[in-house]
N, C-alpha and C. Protein backbone atom coordinates (compact mmCIF):
# COMPACT_ATOMS: atom_id res chain seq x y z
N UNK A 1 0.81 -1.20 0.00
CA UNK A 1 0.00 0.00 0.00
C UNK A 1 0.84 1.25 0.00
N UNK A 2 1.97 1.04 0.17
CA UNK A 2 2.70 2.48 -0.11
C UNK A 2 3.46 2.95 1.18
N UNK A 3 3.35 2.23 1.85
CA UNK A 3 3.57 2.66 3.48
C UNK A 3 5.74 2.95 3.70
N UNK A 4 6.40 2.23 2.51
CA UNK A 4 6.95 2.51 2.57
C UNK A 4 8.07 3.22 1.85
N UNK A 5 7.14 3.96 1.35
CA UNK A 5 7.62 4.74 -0.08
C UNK A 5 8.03 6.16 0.71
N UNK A 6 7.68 6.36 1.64
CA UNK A 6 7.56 7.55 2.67
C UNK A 6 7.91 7.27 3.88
N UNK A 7 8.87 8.27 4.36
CA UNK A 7 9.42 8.82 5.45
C UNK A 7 8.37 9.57 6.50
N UNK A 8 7.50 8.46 7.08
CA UNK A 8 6.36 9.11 7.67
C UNK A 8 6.75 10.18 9.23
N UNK A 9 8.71 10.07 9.42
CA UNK A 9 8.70 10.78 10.37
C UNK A 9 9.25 12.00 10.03
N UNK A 10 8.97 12.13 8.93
CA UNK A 10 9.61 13.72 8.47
C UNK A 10 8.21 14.06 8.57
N UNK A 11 6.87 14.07 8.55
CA UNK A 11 6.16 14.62 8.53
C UNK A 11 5.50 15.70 9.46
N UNK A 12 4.87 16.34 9.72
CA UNK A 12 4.45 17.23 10.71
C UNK A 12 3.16 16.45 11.70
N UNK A 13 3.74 16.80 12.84
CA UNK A 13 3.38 16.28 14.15
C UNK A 13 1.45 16.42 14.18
N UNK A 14 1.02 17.43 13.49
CA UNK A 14 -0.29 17.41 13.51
C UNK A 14 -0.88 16.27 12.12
N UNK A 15 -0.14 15.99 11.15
CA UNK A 15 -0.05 14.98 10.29
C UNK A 15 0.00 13.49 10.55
N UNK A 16 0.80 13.48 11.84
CA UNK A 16 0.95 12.20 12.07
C UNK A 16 -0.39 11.85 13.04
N UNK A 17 -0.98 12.75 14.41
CA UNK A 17 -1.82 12.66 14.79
C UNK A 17 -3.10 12.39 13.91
N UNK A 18 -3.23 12.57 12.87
CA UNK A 18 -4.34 12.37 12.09
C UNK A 18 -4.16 10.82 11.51
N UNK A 19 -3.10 10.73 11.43
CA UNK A 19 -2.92 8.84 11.37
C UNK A 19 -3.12 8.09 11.94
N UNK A 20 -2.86 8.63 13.25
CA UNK A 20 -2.98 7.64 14.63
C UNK A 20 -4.86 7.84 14.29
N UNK A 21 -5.66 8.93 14.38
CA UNK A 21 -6.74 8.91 14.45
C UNK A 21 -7.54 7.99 13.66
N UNK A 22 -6.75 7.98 11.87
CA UNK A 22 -7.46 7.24 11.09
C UNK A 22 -7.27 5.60 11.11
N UNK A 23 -6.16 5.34 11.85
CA UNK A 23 -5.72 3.87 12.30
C UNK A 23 -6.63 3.20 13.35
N UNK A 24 -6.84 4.24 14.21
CA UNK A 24 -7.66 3.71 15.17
C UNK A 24 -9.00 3.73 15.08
N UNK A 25 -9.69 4.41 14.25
CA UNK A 25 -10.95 4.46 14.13
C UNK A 25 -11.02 3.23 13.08
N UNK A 26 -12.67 2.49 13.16
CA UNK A 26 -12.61 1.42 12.35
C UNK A 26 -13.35 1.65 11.22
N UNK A 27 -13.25 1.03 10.11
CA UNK A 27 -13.76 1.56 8.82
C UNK A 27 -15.14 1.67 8.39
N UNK A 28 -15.98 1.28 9.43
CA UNK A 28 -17.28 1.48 9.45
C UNK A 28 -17.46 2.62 10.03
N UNK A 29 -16.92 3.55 10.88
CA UNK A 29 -17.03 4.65 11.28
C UNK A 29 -18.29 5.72 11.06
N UNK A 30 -19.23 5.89 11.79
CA UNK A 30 -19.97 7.23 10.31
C UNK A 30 -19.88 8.20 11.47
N UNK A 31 -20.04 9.25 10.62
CA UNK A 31 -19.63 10.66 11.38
C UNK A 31 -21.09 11.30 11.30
N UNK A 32 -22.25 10.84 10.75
CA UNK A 32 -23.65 11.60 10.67
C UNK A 32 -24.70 10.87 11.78
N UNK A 33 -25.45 11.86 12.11
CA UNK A 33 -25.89 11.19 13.73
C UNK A 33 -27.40 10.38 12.95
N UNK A 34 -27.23 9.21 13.60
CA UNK A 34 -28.69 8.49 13.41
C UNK A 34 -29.48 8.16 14.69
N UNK A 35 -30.30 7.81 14.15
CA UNK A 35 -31.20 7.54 15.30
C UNK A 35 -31.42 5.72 16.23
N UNK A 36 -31.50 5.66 17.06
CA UNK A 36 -31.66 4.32 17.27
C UNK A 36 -32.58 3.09 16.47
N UNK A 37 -32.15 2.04 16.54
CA UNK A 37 -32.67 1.15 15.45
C UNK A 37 -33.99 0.60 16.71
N UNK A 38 -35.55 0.88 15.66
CA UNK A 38 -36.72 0.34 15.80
C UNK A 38 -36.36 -0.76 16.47
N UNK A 39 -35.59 -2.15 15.87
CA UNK A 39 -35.61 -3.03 15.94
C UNK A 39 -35.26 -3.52 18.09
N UNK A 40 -34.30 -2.38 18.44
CA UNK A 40 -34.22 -2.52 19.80
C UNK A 40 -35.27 -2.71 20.87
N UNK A 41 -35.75 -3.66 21.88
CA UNK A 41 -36.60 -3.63 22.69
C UNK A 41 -36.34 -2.42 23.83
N UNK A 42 -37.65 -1.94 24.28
CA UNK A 42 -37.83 -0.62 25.00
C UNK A 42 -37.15 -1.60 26.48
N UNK A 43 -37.38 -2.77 26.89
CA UNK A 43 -37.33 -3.11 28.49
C UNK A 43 -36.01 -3.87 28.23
N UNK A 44 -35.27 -2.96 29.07
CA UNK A 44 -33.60 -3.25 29.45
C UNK A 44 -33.85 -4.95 30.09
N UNK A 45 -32.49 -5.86 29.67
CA UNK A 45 -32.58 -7.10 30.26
C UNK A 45 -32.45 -6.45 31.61
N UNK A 46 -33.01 -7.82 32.59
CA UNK A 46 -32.05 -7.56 33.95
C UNK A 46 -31.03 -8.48 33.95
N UNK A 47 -29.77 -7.50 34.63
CA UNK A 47 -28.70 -8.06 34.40
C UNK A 47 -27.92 -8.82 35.99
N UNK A 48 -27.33 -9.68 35.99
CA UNK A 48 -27.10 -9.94 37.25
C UNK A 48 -25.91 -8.74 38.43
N UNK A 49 -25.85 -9.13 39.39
CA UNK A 49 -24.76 -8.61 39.83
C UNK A 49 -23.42 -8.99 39.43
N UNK A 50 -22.89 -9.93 38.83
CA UNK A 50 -21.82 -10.24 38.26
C UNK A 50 -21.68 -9.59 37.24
N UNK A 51 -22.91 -9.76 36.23
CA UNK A 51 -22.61 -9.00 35.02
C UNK A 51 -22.56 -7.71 34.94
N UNK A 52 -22.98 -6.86 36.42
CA UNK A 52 -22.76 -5.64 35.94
C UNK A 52 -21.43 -5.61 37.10
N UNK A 53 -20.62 -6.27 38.01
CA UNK A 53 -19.19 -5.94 37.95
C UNK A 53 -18.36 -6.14 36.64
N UNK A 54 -18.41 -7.24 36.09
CA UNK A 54 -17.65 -7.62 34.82
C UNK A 54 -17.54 -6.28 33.77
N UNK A 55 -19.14 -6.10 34.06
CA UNK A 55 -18.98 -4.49 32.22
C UNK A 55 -18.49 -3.60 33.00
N UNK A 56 -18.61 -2.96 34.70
CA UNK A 56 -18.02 -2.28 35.04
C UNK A 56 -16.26 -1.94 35.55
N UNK A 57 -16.00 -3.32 35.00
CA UNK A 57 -14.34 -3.38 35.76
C UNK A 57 -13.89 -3.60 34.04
N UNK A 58 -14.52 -3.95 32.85
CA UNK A 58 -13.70 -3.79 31.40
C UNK A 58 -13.41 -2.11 31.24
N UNK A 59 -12.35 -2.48 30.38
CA UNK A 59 -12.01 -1.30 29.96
C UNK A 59 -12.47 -0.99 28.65
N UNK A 60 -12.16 0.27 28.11
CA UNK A 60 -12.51 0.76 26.46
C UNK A 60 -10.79 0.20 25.51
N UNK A 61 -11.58 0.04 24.65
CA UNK A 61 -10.32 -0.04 23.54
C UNK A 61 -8.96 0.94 23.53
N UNK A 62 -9.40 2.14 24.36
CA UNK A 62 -8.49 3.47 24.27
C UNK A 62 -7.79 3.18 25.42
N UNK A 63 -8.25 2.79 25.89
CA UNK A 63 -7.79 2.39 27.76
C UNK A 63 -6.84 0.82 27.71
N UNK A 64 -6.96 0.73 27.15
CA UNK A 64 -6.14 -0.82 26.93
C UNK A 64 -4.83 0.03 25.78
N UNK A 65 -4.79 0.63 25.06
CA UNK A 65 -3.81 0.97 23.97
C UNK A 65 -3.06 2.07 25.37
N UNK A 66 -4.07 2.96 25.77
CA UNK A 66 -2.85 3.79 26.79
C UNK A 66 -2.32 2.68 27.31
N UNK A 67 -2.28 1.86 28.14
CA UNK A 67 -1.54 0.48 29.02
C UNK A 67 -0.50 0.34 28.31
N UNK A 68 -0.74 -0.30 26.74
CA UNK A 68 0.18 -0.64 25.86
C UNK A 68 1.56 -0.05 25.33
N UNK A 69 0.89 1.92 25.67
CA UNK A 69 1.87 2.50 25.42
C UNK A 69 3.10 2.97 26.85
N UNK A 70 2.11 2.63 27.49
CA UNK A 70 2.83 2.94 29.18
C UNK A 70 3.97 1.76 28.86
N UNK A 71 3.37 0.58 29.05
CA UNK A 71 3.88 -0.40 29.13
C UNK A 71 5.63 -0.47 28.47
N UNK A 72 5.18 0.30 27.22
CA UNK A 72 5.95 0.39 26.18
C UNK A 72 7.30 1.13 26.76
N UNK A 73 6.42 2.35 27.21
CA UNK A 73 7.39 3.22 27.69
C UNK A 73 8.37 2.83 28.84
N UNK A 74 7.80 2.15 29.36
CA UNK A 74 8.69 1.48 30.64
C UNK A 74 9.92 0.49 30.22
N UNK A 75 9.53 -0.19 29.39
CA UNK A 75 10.36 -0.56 28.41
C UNK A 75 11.35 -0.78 27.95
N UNK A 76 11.25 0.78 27.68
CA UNK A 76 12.32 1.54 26.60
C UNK A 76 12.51 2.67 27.38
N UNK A 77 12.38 2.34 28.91
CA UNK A 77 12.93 4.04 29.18
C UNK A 77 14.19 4.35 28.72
N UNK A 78 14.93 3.35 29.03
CA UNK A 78 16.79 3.99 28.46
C UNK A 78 16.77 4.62 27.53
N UNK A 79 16.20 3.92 26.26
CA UNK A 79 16.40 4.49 25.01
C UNK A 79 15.56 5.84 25.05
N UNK A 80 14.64 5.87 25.41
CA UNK A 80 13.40 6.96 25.66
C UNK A 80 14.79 8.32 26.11
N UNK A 81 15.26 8.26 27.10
CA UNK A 81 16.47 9.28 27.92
C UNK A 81 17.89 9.14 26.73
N UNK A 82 18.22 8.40 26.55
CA UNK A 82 19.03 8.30 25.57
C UNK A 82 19.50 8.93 24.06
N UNK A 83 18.09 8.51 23.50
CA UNK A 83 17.61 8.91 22.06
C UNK A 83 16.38 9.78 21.86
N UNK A 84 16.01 10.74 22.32
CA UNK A 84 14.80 11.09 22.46
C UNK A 84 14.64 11.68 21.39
N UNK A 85 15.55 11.40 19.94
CA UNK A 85 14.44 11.86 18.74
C UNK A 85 14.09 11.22 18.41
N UNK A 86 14.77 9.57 18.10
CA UNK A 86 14.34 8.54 17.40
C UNK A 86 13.00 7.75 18.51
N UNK A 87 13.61 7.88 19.75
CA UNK A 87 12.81 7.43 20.70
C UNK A 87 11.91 8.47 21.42
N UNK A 88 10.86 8.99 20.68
CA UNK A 88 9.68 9.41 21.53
C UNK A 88 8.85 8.87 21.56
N UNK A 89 7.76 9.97 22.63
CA UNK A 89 6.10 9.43 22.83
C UNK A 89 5.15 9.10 21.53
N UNK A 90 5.19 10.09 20.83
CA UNK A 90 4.62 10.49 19.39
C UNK A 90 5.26 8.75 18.50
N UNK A 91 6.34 8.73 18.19
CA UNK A 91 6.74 7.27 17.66
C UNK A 91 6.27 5.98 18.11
N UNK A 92 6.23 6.27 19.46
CA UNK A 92 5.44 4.77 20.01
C UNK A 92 3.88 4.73 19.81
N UNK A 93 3.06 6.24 19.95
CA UNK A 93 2.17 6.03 19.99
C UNK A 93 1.70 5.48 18.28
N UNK A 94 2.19 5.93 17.22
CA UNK A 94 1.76 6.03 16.53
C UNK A 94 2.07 4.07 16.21
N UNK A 95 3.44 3.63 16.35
CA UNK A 95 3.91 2.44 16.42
C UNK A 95 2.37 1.33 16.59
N UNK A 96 2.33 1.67 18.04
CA UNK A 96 1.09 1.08 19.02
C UNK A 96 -0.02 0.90 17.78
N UNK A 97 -0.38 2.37 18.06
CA UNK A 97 -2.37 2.29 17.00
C UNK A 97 -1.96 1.47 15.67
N UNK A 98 -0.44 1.66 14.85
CA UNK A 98 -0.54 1.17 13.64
C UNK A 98 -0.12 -0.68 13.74
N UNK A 99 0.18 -0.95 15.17
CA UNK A 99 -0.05 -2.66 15.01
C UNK A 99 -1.33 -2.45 15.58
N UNK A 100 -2.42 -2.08 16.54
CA UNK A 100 -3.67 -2.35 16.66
C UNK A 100 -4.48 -2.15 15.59
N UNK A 101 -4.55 -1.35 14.68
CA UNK A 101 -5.06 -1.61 13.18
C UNK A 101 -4.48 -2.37 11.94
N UNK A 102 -3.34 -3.09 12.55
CA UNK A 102 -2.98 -3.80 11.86
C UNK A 102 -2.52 -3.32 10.38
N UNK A 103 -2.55 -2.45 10.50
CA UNK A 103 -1.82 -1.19 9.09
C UNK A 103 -0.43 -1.41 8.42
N UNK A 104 1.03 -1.35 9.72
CA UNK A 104 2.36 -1.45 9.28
C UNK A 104 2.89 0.19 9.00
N UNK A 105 2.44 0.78 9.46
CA UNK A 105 2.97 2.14 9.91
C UNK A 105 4.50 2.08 10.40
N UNK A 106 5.35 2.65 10.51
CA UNK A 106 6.54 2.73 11.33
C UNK A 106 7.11 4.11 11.08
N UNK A 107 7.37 4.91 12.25
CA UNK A 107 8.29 6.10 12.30
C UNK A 107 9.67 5.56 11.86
N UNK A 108 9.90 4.51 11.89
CA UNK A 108 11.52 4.21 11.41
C UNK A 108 12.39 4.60 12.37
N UNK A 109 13.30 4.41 11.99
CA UNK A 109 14.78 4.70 12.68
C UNK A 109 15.93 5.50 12.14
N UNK A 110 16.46 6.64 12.00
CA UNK A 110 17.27 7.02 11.50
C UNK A 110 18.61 7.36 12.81
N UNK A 111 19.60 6.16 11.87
CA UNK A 111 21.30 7.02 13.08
C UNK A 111 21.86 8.28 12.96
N UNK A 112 21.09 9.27 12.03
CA UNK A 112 21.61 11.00 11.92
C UNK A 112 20.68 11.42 13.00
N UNK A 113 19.96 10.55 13.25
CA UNK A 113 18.81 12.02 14.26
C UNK A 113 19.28 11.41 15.78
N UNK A 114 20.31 10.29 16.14
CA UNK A 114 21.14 10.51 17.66
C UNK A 114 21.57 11.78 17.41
N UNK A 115 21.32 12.09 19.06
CA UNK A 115 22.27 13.05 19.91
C UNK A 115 23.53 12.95 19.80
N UNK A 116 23.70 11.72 20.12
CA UNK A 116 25.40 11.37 20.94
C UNK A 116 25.39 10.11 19.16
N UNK A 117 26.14 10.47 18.47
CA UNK A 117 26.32 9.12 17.69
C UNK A 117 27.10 8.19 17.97
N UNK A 118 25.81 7.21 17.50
CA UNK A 118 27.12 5.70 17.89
C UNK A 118 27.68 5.25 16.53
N UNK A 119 29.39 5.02 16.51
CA UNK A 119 29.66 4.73 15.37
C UNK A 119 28.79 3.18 15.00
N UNK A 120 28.67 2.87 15.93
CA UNK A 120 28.26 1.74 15.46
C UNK A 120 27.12 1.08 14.68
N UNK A 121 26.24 2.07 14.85
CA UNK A 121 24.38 2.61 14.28
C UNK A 121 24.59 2.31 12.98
N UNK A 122 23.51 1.54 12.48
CA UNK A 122 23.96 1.11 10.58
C UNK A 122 22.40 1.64 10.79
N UNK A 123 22.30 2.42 9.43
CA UNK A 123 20.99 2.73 8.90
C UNK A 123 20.36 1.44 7.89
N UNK A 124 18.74 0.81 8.37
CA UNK A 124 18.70 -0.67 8.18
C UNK A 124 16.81 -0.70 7.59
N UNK A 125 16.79 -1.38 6.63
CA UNK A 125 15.28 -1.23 6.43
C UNK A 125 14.47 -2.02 6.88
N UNK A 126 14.38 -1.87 8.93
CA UNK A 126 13.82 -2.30 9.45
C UNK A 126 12.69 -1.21 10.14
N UNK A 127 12.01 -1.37 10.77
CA UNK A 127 11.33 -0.26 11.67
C UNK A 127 11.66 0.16 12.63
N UNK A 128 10.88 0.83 13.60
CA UNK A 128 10.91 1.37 14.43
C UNK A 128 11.09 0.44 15.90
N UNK A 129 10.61 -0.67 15.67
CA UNK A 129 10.18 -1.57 16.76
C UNK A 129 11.10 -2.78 16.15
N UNK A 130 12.21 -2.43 15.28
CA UNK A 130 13.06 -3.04 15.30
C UNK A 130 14.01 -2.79 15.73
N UNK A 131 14.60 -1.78 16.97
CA UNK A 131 14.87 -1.20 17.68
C UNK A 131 14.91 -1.14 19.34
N UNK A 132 13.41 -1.89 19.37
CA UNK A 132 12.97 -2.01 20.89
C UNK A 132 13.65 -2.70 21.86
N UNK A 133 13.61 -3.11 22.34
CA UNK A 133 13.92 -4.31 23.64
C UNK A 133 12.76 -5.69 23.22
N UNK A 134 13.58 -6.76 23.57
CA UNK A 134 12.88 -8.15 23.33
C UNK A 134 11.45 -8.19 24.36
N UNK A 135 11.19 -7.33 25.38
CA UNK A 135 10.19 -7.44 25.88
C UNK A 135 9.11 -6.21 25.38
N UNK A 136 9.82 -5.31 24.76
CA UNK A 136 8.98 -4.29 23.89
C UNK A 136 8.43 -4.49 22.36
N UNK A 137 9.07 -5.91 22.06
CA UNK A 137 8.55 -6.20 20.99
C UNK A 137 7.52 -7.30 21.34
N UNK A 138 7.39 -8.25 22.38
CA UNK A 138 6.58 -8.69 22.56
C UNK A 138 5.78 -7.85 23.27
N UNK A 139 5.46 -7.00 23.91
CA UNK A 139 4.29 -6.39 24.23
C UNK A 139 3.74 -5.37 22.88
N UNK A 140 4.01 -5.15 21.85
CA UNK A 140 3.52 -5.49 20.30
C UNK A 140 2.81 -6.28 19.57
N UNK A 141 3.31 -7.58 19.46
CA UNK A 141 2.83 -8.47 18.97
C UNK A 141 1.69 -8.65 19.96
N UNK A 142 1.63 -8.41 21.60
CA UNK A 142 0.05 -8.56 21.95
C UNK A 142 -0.78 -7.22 21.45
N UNK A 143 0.05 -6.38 21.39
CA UNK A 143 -1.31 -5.22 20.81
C UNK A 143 -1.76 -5.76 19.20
N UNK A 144 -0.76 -6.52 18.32
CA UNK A 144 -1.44 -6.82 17.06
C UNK A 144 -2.57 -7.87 17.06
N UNK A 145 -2.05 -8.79 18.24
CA UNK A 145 -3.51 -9.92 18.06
C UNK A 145 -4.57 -9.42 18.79
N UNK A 146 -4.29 -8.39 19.92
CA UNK A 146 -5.28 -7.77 20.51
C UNK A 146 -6.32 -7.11 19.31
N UNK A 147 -5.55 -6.51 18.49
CA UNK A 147 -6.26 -5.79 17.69
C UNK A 147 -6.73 -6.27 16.24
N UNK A 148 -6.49 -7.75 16.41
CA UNK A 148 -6.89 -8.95 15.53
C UNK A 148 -8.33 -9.30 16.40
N UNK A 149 -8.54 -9.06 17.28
CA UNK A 149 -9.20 -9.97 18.74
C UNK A 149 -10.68 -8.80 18.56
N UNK A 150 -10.21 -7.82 18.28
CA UNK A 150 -10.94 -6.41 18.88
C UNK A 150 -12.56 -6.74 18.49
N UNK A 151 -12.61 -7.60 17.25
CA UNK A 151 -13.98 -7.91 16.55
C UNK A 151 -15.21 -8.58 18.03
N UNK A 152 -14.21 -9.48 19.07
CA UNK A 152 -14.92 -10.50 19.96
C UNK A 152 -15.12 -9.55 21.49
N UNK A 153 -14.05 -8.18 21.55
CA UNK A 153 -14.65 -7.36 22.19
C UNK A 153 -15.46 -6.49 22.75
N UNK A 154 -15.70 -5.87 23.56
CA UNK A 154 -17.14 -4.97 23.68
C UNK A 154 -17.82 -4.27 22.37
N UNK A 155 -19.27 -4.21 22.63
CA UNK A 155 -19.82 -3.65 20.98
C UNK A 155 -19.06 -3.92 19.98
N UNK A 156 -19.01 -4.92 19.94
CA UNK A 156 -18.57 -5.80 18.60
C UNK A 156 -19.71 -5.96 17.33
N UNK A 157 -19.15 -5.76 16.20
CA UNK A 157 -19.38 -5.61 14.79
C UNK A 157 -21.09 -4.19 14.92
N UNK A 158 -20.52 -3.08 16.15
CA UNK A 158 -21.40 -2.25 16.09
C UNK A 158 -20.31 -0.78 15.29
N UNK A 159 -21.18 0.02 14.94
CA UNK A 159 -19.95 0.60 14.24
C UNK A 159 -20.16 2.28 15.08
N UNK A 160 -19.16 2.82 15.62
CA UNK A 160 -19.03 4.03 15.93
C UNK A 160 -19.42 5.48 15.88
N UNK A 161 -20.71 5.90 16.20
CA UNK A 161 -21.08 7.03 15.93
C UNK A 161 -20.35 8.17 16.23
N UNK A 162 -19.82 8.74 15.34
CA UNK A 162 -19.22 10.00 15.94
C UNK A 162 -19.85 11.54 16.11
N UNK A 163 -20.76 11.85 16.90
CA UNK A 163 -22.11 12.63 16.51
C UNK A 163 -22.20 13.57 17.89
């Protein structure tokens, strides 16, 4: 799809936020307000007391990706203090949403944008999260099946009013 025909971290920071937005939103999305479907019954089930701790202790989809990126960050603090151009917030986040949409996004890696250069840094056509720590790449690969998974999660195959 083109994803790597472009240097998506030369781009401008309000540019990239609009990626993260369109990654994370799902493609059924509608942005025009409708009305509730006839088809719904007016009398709420009753629900047990379990079932309403269970919906009240899940989280939202947004709330599970912040974790992911915390997580992330903890991580990679070294590199985070270390490298803080190649290694920012903005790179992970965008990293994160583009394995939860399963897209292939990557800010990349460039060894001109260290601070301190290491001779040793080979410029490599890998990503960004080819870079990470072995426990930062597996907490990845759970945000990609998470976000393989997302269909069996709350309001599932309902699609997002944005209104």
């Amino acid at each position: 799809t083109g994803e790597s025909t472009l240097d998506i971290s030369t781009l401008a920071p309000a540019i990239l936020v609009l990626f993260v937005l369109m990654m994370y939103l799902p493609p059924y999305t509608t942005w025009l307000p409708f009305g509730e479907s006839s088809s719904v019954k007016d009398h709420p089930r009753e629900e047990t007391q379990g079932v309403r701790l269970l919906k009240s202790t899940l989280l939202s989809q947004l709330s599970y990706l912040a974790i992911f990126v915390i997580a992330i960050c903890v991580t990679e603090r070294e590199k985070l203090k270390e490298d803080p151009l190649n290694f920012n917030l903005l790179s992970i986040v965008v990293e994160v949403v583009s394995a939860y949409g399963n897209v292939g996004f990557s800010m990349g890696y460039s060894c001109s944008r260290q601070i301190s250069p290491d001779g040793m840094c080979t410029d490599r056509w890998t990503g960004f999260a080819g870079r990470w720590s072995d426990s930062g790449k597996l907490i990845l690969i759970l945000v990609m099946l998470f976000g393989r998974m997302k269909k069996f999660s709350m309001k599932a195959g309902k699609s997002w009013k944005l209104s």
